[in-house]
C-alpha atoms as a PDB file:
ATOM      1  CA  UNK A   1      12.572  -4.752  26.763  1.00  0.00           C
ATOM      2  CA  UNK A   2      13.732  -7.198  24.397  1.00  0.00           C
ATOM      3  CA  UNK A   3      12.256  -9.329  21.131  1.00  0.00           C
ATOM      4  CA  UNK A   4      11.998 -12.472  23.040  1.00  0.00           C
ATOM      5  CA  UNK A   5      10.057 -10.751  25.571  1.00  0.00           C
ATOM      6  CA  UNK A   6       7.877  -9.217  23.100  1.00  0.00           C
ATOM      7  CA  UNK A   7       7.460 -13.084  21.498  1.00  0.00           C
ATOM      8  CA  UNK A   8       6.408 -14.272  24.880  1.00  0.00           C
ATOM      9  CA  UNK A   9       3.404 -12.035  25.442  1.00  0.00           C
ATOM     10  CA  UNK A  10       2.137 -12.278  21.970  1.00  0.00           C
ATOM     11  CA  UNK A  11       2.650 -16.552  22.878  1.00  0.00           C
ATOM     12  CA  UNK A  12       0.414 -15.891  25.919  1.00  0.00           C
ATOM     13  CA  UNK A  13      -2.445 -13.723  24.109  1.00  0.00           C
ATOM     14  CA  UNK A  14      -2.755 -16.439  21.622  1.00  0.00           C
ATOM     15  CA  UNK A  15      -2.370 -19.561  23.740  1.00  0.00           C
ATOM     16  CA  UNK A  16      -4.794 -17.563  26.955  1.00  0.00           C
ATOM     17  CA  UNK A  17      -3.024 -19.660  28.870  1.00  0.00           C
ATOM     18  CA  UNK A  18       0.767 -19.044  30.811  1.00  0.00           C
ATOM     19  CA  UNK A  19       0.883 -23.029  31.054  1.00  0.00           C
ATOM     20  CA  UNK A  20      -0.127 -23.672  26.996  1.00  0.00           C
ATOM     21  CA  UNK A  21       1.922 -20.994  26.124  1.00  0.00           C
ATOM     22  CA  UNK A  22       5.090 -21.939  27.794  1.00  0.00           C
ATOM     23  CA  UNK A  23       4.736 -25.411  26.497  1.00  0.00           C
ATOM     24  CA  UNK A  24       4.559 -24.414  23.101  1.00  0.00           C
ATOM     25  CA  UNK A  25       7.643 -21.630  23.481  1.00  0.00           C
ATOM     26  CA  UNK A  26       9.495 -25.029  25.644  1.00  0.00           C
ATOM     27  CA  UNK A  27      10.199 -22.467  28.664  1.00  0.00           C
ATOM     28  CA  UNK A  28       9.115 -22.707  31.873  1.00  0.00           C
ATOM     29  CA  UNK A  29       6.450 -21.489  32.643  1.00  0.00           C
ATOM     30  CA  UNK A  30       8.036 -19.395  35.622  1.00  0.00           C
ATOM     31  CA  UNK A  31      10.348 -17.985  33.048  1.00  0.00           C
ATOM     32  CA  UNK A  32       7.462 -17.102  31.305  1.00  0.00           C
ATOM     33  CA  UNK A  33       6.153 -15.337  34.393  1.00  0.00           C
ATOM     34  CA  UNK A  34       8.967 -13.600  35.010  1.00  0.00           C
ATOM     35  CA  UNK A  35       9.577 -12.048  31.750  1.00  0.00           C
ATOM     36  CA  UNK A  36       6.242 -10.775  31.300  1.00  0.00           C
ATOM     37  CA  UNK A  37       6.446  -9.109  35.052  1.00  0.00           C
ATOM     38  CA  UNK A  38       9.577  -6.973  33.897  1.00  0.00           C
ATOM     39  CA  UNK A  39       8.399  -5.815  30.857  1.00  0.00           C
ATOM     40  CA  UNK A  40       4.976  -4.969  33.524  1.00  0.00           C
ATOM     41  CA  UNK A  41       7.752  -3.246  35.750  1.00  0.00           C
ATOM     42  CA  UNK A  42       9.456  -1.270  33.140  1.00  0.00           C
ATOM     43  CA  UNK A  43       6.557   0.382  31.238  1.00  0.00           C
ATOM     44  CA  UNK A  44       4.302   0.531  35.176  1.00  0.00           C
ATOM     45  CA  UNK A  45       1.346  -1.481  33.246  1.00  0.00           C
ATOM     46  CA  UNK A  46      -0.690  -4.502  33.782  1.00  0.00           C
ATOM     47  CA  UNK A  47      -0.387  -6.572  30.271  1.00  0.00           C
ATOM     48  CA  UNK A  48      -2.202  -9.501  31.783  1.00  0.00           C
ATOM     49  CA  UNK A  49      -4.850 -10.146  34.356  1.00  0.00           C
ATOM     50  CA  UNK A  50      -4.373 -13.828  35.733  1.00  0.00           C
ATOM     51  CA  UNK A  51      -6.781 -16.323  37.303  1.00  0.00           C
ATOM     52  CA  UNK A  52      -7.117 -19.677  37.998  1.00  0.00           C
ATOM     53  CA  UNK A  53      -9.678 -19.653  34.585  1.00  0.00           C
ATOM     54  CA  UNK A  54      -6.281 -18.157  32.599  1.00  0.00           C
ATOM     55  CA  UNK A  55      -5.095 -15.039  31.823  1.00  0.00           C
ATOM     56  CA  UNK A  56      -6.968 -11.989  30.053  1.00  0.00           C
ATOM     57  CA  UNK A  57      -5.245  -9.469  28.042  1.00  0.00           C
ATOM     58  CA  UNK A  58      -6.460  -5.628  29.890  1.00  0.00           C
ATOM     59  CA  UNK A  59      -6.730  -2.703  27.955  1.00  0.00           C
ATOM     60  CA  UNK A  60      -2.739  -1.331  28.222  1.00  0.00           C
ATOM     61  CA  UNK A  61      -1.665  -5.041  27.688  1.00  0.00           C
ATOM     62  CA  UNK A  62      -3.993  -5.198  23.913  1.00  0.00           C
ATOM     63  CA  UNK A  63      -2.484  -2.051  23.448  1.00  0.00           C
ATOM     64  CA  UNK A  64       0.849  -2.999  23.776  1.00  0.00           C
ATOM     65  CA  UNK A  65       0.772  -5.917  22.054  1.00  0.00           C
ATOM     66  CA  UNK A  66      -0.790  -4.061  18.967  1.00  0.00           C
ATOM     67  CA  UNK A  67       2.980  -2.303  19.146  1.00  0.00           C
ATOM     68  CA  UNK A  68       4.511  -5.326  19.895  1.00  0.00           C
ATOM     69  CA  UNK A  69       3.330  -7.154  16.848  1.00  0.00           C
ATOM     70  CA  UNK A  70       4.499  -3.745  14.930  1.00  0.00           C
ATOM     71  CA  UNK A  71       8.135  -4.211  16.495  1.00  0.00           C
ATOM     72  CA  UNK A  72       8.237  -7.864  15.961  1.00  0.00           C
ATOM     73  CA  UNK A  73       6.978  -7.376  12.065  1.00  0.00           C
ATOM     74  CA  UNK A  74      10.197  -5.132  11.560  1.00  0.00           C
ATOM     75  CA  UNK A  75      12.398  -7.061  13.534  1.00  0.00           C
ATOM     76  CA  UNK A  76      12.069  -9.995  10.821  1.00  0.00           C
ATOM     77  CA  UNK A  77      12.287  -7.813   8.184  1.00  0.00           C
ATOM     78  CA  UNK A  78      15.672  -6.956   8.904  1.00  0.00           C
ATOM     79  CA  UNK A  79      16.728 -10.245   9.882  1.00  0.00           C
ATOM     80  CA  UNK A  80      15.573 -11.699   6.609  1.00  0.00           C
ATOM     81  CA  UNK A  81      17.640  -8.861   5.137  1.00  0.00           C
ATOM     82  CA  UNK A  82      20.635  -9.188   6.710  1.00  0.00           C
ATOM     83  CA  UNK A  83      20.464 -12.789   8.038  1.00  0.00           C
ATOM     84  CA  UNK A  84      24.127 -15.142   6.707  1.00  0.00           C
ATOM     85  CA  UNK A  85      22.589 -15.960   3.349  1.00  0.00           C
ATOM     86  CA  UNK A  86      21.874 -12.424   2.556  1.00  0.00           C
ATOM     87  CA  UNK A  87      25.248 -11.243   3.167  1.00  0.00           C
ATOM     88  CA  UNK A  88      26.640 -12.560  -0.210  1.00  0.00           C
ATOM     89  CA  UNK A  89      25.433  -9.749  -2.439  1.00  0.00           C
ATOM     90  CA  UNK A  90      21.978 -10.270  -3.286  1.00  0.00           C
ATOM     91  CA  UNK A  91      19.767  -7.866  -3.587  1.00  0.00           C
ATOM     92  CA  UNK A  92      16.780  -6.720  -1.734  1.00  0.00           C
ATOM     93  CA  UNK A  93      13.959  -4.556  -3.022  1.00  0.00           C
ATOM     94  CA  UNK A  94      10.288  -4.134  -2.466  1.00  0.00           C
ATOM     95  CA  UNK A  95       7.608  -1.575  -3.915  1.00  0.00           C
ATOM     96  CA  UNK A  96       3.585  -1.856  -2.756  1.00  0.00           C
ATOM     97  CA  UNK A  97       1.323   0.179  -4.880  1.00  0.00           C
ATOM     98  CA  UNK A  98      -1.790   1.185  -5.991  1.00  0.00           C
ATOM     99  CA  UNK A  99      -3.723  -0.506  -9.283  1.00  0.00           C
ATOM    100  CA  UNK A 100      -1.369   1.001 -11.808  1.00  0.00           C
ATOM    101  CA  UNK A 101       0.263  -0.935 -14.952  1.00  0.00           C
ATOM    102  CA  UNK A 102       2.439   1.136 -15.799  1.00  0.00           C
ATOM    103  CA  UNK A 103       4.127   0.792 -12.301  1.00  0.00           C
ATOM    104  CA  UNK A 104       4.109  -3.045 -13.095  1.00  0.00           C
ATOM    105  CA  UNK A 105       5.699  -1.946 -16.595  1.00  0.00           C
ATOM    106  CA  UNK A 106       8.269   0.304 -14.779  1.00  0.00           C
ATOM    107  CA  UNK A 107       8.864  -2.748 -12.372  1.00  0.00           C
ATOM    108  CA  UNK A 108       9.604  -5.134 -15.600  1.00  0.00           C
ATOM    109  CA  UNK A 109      12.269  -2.617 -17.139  1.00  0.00           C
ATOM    110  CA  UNK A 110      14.462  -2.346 -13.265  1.00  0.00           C
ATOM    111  CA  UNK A 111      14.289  -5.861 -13.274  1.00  0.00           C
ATOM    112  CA  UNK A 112      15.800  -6.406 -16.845  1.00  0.00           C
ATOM    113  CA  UNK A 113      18.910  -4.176 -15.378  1.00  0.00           C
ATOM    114  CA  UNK A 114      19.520  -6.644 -12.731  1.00  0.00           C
ATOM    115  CA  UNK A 115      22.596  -8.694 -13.276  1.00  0.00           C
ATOM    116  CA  UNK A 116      23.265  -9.952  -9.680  1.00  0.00           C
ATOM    117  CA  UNK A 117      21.975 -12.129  -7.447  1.00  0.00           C
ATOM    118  CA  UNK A 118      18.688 -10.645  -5.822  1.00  0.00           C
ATOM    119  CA  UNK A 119      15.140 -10.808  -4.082  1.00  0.00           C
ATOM    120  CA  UNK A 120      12.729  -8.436  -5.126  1.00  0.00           C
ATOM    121  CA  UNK A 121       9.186  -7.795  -4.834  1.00  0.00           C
ATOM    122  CA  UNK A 122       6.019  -5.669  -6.313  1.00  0.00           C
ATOM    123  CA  UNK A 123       2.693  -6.006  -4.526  1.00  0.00           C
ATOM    124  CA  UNK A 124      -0.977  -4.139  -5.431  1.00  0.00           C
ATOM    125  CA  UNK A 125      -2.224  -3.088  -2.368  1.00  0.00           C
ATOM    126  CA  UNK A 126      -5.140  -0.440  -1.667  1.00  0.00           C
ATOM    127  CA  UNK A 127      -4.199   2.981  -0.275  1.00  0.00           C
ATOM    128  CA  UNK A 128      -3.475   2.359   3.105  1.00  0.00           C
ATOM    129  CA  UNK A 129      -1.867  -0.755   2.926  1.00  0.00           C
ATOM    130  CA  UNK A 130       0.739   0.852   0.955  1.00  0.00           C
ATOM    131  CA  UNK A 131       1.318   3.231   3.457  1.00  0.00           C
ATOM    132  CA  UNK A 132       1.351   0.792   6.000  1.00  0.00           C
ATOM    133  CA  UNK A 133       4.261  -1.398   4.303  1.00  0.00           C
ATOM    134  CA  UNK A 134       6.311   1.629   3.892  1.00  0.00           C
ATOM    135  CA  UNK A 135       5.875   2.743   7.832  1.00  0.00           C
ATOM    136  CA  UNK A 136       6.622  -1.057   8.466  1.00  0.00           C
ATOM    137  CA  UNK A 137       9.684  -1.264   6.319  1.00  0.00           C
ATOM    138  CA  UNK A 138       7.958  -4.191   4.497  1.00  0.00           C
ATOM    139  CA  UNK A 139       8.265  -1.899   1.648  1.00  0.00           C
ATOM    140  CA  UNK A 140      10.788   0.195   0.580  1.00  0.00           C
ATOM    141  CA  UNK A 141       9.216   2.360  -1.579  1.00  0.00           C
ATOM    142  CA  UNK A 142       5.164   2.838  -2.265  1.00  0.00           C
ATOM    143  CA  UNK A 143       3.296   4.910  -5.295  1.00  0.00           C
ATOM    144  CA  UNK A 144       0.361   6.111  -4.838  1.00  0.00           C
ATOM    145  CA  UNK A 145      -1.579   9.157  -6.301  1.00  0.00           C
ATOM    146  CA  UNK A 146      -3.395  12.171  -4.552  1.00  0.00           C
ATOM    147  CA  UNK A 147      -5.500  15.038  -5.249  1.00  0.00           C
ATOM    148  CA  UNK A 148      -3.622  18.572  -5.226  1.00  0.00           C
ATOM    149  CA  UNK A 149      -5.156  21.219  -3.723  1.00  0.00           C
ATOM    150  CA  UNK A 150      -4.236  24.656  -3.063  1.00  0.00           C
ATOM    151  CA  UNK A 151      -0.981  24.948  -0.597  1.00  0.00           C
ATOM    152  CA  UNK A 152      -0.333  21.071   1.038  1.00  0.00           C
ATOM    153  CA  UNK A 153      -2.830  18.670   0.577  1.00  0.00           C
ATOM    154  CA  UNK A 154      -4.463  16.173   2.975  1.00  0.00           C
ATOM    155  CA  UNK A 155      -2.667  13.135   1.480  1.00  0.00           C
ATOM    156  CA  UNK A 156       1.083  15.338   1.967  1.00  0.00           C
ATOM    157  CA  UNK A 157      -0.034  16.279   5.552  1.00  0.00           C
ATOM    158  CA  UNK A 158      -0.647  12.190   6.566  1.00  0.00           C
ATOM    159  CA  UNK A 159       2.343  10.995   5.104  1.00  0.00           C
ATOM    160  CA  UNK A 160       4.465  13.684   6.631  1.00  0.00           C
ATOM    161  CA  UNK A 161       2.791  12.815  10.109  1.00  0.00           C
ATOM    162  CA  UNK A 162       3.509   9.325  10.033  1.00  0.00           C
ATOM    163  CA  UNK A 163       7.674  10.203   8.878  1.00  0.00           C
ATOM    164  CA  UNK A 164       7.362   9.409   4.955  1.00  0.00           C
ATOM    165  CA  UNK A 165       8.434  11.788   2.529  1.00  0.00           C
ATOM    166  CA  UNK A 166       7.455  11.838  -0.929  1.00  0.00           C
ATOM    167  CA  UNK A 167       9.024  12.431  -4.306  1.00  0.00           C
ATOM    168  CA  UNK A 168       6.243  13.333  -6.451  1.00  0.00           C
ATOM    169  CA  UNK A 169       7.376  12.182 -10.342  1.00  0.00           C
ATOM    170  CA  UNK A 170       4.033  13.222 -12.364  1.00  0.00           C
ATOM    171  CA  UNK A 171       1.431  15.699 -12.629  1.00  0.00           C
ATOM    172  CA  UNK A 172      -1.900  14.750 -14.325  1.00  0.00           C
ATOM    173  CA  UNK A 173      -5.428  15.801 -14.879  1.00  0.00           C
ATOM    174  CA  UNK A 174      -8.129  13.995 -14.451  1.00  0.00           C
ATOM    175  CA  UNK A 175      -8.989  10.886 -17.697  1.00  0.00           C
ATOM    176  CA  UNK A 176     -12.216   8.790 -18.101  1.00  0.00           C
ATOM    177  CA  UNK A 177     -11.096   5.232 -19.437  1.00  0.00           C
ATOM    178  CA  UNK A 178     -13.632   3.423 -21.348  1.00  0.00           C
ATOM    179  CA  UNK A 179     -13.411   0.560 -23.371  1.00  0.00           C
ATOM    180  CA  UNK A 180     -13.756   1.189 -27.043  1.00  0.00           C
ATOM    181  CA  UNK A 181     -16.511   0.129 -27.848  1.00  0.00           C
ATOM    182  CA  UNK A 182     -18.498   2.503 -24.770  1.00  0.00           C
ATOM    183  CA  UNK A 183     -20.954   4.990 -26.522  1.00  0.00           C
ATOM    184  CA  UNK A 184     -18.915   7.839 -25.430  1.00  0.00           C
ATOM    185  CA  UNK A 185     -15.330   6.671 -26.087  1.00  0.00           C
ATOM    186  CA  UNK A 186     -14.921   9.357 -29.195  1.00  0.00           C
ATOM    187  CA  UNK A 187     -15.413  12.506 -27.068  1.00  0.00           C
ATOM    188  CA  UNK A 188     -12.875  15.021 -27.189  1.00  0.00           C
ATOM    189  CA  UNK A 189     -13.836  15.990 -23.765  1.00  0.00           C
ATOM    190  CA  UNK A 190     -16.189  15.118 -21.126  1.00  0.00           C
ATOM    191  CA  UNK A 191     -18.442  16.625 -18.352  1.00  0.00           C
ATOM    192  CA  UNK A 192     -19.161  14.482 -15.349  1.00  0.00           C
ATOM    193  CA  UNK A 193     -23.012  14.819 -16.148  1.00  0.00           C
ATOM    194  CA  UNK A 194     -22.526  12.786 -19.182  1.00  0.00           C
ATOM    195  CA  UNK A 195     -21.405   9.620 -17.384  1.00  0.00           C
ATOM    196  CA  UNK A 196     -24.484   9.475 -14.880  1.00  0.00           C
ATOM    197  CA  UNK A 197     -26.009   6.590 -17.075  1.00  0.00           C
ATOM    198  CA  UNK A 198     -23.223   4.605 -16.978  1.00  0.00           C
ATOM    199  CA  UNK A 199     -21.540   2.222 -14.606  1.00  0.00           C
ATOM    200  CA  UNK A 200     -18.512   3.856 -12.201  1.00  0.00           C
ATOM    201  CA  UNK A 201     -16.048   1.422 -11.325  1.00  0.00           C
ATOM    202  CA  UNK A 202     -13.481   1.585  -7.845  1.00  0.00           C
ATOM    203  CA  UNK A 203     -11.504   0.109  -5.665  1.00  0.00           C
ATOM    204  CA  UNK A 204     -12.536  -0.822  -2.743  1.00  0.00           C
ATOM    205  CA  UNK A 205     -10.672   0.832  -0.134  1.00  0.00           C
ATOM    206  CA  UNK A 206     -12.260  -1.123   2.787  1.00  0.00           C
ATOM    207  CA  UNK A 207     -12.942   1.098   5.837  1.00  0.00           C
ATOM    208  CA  UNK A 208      -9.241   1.703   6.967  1.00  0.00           C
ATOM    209  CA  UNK A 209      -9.102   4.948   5.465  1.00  0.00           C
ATOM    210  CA  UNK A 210     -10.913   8.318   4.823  1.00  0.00           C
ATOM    211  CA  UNK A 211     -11.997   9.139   1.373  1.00  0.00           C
ATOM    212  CA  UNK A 212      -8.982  10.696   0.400  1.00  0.00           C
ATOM    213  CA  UNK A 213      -7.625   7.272   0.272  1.00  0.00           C
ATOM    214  CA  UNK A 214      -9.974   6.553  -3.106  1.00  0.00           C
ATOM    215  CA  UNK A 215      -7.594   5.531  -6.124  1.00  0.00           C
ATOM    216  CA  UNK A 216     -10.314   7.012  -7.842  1.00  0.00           C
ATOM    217  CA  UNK A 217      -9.558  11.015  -6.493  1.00  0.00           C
ATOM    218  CA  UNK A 218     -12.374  12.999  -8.944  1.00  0.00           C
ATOM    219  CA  UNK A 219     -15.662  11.577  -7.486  1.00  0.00           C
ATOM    220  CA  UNK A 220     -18.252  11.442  -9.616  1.00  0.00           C
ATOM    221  CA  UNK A 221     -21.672  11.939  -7.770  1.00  0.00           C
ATOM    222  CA  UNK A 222     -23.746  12.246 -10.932  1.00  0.00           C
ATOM    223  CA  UNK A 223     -22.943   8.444 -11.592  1.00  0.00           C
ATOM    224  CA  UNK A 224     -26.414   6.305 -10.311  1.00  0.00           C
ATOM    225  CA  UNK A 225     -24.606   3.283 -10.328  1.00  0.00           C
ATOM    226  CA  UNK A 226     -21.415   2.088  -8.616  1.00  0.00           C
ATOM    227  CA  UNK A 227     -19.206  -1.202  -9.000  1.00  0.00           C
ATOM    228  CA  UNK A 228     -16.636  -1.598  -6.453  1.00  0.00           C
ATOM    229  CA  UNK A 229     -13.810  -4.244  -7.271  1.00  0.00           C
ATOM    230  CA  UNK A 230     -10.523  -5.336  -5.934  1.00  0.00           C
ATOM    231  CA  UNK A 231      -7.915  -5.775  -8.987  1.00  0.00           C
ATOM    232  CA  UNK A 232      -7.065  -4.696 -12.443  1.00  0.00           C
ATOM    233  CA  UNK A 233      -8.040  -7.741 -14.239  1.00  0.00           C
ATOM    234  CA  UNK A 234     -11.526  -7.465 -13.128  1.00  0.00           C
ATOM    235  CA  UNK A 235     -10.971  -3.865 -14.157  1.00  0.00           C
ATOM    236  CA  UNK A 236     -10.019  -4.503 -17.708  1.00  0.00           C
ATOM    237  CA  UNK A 237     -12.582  -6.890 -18.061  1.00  0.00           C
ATOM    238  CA  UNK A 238     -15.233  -4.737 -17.112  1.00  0.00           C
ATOM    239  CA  UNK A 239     -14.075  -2.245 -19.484  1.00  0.00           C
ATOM    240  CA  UNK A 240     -13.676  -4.281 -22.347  1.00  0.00           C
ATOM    241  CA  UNK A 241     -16.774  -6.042 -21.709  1.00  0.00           C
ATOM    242  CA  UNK A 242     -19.828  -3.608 -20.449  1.00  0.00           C
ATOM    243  CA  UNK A 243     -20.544   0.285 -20.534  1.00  0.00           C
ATOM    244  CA  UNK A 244     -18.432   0.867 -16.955  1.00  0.00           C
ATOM    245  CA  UNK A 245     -15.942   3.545 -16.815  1.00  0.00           C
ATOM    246  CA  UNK A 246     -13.360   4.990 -14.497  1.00  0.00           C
ATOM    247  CA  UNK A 247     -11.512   7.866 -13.668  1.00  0.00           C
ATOM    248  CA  UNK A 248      -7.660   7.874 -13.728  1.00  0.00           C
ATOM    249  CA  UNK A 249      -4.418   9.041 -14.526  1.00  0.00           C
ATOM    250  CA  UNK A 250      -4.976   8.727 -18.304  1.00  0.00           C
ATOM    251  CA  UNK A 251      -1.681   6.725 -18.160  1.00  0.00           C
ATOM    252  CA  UNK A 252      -2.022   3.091 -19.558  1.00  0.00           C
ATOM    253  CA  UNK A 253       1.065   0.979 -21.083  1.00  0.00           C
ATOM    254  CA  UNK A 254       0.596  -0.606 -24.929  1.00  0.00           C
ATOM    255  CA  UNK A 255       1.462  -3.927 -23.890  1.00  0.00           C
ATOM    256  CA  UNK A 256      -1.904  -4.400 -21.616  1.00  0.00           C
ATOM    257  CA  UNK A 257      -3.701  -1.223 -23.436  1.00  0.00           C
ATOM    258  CA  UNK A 258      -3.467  -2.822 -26.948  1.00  0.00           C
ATOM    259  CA  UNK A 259      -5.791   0.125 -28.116  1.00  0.00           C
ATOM    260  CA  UNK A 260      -8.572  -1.470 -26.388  1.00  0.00           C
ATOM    261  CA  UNK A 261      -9.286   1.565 -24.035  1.00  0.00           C
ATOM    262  CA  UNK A 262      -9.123   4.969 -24.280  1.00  0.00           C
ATOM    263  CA  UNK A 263      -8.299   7.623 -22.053  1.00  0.00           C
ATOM    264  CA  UNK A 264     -10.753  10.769 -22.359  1.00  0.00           C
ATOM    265  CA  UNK A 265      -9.960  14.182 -20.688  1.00  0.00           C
ATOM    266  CA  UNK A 266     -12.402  14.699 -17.689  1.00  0.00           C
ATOM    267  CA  UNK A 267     -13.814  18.659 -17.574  1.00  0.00           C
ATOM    268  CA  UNK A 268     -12.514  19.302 -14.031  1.00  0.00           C
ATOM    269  CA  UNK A 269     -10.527  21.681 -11.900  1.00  0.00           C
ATOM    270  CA  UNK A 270      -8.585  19.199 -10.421  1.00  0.00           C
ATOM    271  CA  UNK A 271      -4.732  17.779 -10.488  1.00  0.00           C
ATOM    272  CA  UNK A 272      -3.098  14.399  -9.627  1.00  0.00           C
ATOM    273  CA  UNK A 273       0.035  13.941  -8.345  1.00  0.00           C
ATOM    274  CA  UNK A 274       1.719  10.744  -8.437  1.00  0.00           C
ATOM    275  CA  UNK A 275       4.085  10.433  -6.170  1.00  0.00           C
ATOM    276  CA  UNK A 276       6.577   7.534  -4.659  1.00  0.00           C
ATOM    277  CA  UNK A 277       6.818   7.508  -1.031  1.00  0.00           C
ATOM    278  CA  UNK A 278       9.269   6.384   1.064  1.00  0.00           C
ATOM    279  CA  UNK A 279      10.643   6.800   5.263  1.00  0.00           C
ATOM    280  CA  UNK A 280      12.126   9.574   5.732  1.00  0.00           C
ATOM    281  CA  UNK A 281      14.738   8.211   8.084  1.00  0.00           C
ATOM    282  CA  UNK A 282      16.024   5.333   5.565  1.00  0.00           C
ATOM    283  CA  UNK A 283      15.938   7.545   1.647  1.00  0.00           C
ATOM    284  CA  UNK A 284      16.125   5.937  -1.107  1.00  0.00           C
ATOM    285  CA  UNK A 285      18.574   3.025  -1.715  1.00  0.00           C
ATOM    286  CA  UNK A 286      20.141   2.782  -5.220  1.00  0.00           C
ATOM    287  CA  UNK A 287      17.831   0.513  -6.387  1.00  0.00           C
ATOM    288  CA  UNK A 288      15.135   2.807  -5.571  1.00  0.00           C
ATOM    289  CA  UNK A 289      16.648   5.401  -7.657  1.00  0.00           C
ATOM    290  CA  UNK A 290      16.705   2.750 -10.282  1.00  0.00           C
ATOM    291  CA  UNK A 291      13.642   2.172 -10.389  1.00  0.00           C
ATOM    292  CA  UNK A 292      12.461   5.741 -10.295  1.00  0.00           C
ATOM    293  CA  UNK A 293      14.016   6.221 -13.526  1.00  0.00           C
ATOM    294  CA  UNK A 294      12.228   3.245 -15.162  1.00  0.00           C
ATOM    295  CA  UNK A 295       9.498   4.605 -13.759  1.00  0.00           C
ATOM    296  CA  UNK A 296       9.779   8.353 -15.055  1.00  0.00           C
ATOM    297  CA  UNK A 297      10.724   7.022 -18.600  1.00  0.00           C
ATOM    298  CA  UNK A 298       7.574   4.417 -18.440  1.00  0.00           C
ATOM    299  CA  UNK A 299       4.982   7.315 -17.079  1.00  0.00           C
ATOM    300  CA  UNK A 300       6.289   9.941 -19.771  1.00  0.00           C
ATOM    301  CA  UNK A 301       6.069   7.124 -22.887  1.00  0.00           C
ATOM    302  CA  UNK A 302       2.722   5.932 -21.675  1.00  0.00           C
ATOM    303  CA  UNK A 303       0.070   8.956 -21.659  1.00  0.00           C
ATOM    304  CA  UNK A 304      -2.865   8.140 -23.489  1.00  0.00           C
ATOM    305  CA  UNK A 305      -6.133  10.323 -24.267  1.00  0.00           C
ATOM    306  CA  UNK A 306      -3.882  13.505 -25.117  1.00  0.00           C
END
């Protein structure tokens, strides 16, 4: 099996035609046939059924092509990383996480250490996606939080499934932000029955993940009333702006915090980790021990509500 191969049958799929598709790959279109037969002869499936109406994609061919697209992805990550241009010395670094600032702080303080040439990245993703772009290599390192339990948790059991290991670098309980001005922003402490008036804000996760996937791990059922959102702006706004509230990390940097918000303690049993996650097969580049550090020395400066 080879890339090109790969290229052709995704071609076809799209195009639903051998004849469309080889015009717009300029091959003929009995190459085309003929490359799609030996990757059908190597792997004993049928990718393609064919008729004088086109071709239709059977049930081993969509799943194969759901791998090939996979394979393809990572093939063009690499070559963008080690293509002629990129063999000069830059620099190449990507981290996807969840909603956090202080991540985007930590980001901000490895990029200030930079002297050289580079290419570097930091995308807000929701749970899975993060994962994903780690498997995929579109990522080289993700952060994301979880909910420790009692020997290995759920979250440590996926990740070690699908070959990432983590490096967990904090251990939190449990904070209700609220904007300053909320009713209940002076509490020492509070129960989860005292926020069932109020507004509780999450991110959506979409429906390509189970609920351990929430950003937001301590569920509160008391709450009556739920706003799902997508970013941190909307977040902060909300905050500043109505009686909604969250549960986090109780981690929040100055420069976006501005004493705005305040973290309170959350009466619960349970403990975050916050971990960064990476493939087990590839570690951890210098630069993502770089940026571990920045990210260590932002997380310990930046606890709030303690």
């Amino acid at each position: 099996m080879t890339i090109q191969q790969c290229k052709y049958v995704l071609a076809i799929a799209r195009s639903g035609s051998m004849n469309e598709a080889a015009k717009k790959l300029l091959v003929s279109q009995a190459s085309l046939s003929a490359a799609v037969r030996e990757l059908e002869d190597e792997f004993s499936i049928r990718i393609f059924d064919r008729s004088n109406k086109g071709v239709r994609v059977t049930k081993d061919g969509a799943e194969f092509i759901r791998y090939a697209r996979q394979l393809i992805a990572q093939y063009e990550v690499i070559n963008d990383r080690y293509r002629s241009e990129n063999r000069t010395g830059i620099r190449n670094f990507a981290v996807t996480a969840q909603h956090y600032d202080f991540v985007a702080e930590a980001f901000v303080s490895y990029l200030k250490g930079l002297s050289s040439d580079y290419s570097v990245s930091l995308k807000e993703a929701r749970t899975a996606q993060v994962i994903e772009d780690v498997t995929n290599l579109s990522a080289d390192v993700g952060i994301l939080a979880y909910l420790k339990e009692q020997g290995e948790s759920y979250m440590e059991r996926y990740l070690r499934r699908n070959g990432l290991e983590y490096r967990e670098f904090l251990e939190t309980k449990p904070h209700v932000f609220l904007g300053r001005q909320h009713p209940l922003s002076s509490s020492a402490v509070l129960r989860p029955d005292q926020l069932g008036d109020y507004p509780y804000v999450t991110y959506d996760q979409g429906e390509s993940g189970p609920m351990e996937f929430s950003e937001e791990l301590t569920e509160n059922h008391m709450s009556r009333k739920q706003v799902r959102i997508s970013d941190r702006a909307t977040l902060m706004n909300l905050l500043l702006s109505t009686d909604c509230y969250t549960i986090g990390t109780g981690i929040m940097t100055s420069e976006l915090n501005q004493g705005s918000v305040v973290a309170v303690p959350l009466d619960s049993p349970d403990v975050y980790a916050v971990a960064l996650i990476y493939r087990a097969d590839t570690g951890l580049s210098d630069d993502a021990e770089r940026f571990i550090r920045a990210l260590k020395s932002i997380a310990a400066g930046t606890r709030i509500g303690e």
